[in-house]
Protein backbone atom coordinates (compact mmCIF):
# COMPACT_ATOMS: atom_id res chain seq x y z
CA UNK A 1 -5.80 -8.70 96.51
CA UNK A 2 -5.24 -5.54 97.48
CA UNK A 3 -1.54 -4.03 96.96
CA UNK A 4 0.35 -1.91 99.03
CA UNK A 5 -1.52 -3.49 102.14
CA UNK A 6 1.42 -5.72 103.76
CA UNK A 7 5.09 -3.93 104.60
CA UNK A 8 7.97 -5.05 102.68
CA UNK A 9 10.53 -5.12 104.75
CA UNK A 10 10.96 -8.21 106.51
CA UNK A 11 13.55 -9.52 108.11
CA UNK A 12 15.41 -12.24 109.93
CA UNK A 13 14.66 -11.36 114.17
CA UNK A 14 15.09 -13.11 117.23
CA UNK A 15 12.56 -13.74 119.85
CA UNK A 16 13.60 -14.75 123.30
CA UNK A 17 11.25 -15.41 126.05
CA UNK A 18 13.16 -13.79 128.94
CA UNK A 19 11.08 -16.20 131.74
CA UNK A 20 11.80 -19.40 129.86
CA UNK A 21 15.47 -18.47 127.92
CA UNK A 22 13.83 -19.86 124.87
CA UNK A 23 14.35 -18.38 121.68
CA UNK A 24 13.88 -18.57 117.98
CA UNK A 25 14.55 -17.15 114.38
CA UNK A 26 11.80 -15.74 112.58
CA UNK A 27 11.01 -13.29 109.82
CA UNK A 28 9.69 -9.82 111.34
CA UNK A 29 8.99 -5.50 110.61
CA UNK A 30 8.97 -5.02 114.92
CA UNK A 31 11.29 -3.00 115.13
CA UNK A 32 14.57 -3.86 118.11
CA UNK A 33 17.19 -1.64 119.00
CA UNK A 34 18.75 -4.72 120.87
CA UNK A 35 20.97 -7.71 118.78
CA UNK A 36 21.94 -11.38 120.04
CA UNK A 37 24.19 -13.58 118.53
CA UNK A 38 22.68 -16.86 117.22
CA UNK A 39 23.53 -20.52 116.97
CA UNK A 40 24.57 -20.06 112.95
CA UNK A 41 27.28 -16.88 114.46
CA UNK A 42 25.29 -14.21 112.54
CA UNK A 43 23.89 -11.10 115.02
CA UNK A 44 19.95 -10.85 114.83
CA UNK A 45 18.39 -8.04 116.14
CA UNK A 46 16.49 -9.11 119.43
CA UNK A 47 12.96 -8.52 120.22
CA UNK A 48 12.15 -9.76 124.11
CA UNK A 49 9.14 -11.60 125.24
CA UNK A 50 7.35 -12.02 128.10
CA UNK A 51 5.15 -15.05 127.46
CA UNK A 52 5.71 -17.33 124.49
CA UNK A 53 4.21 -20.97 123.62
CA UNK A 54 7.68 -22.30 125.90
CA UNK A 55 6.39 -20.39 129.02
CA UNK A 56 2.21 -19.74 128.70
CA UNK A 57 -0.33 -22.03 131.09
CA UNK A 58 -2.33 -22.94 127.95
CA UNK A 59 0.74 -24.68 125.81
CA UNK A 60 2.79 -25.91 128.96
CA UNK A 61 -0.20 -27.69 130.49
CA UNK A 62 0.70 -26.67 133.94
CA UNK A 63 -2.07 -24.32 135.11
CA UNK A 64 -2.36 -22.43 138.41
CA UNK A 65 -5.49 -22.44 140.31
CA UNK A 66 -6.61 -19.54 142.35
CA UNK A 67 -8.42 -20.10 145.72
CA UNK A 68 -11.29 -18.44 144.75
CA UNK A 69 -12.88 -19.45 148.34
CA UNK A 70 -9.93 -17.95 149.56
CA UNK A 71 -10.61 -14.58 147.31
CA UNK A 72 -14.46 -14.72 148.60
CA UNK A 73 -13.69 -14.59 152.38
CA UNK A 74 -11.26 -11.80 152.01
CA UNK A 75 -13.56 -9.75 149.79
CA UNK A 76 -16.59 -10.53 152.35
CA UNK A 77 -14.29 -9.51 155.47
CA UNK A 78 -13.39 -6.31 153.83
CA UNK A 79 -16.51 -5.02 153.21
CA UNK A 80 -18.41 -6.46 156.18
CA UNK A 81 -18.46 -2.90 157.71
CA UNK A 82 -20.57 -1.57 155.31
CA UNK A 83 -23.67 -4.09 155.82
CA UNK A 84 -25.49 -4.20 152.92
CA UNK A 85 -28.39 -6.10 154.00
């Protein structure tokens, strides 16, 4: 294997998912200016989420449908005034 390849420094972070609250303790390089206090009382630095496996479509199971026949009639209606054949 080769050495030298993966950083060193790793350590304990927290990830929060700021659309679901969720959080949890992992070992990380990202770096995070920001720091949370967790559940053992220790401060973590905090790296913030957007989407995590607590708030994406795909792991939740609740999927949103777009009205694509919706999307179709707008697109048509917008560029009926340049006929096209």
């Amino acid at each position: 294997m080769k050495q030298g390849l993966h950083p060193e420094d790793y350590r304990l972070v927290v990830f929060k998912d700021i659309s679901t609250d969720y959080s949890f303790l992992t070992r990380s390089t990202a770096p995070s200016r920001d720091t949370i206090t967790w559940e053992d009382g220790n401060e973590y630095p905090l790296i913030k989420l957007e989407i995590s496996s607590a708030s994406h479509p795909f792991y939740t199971g609740k999927m949103t449908f777009v009205d694509t026949a919706g999307r179709i009639d707008k697109f048509k209606k917008k560029f009926a005034k340049f006929d096209l054949g």
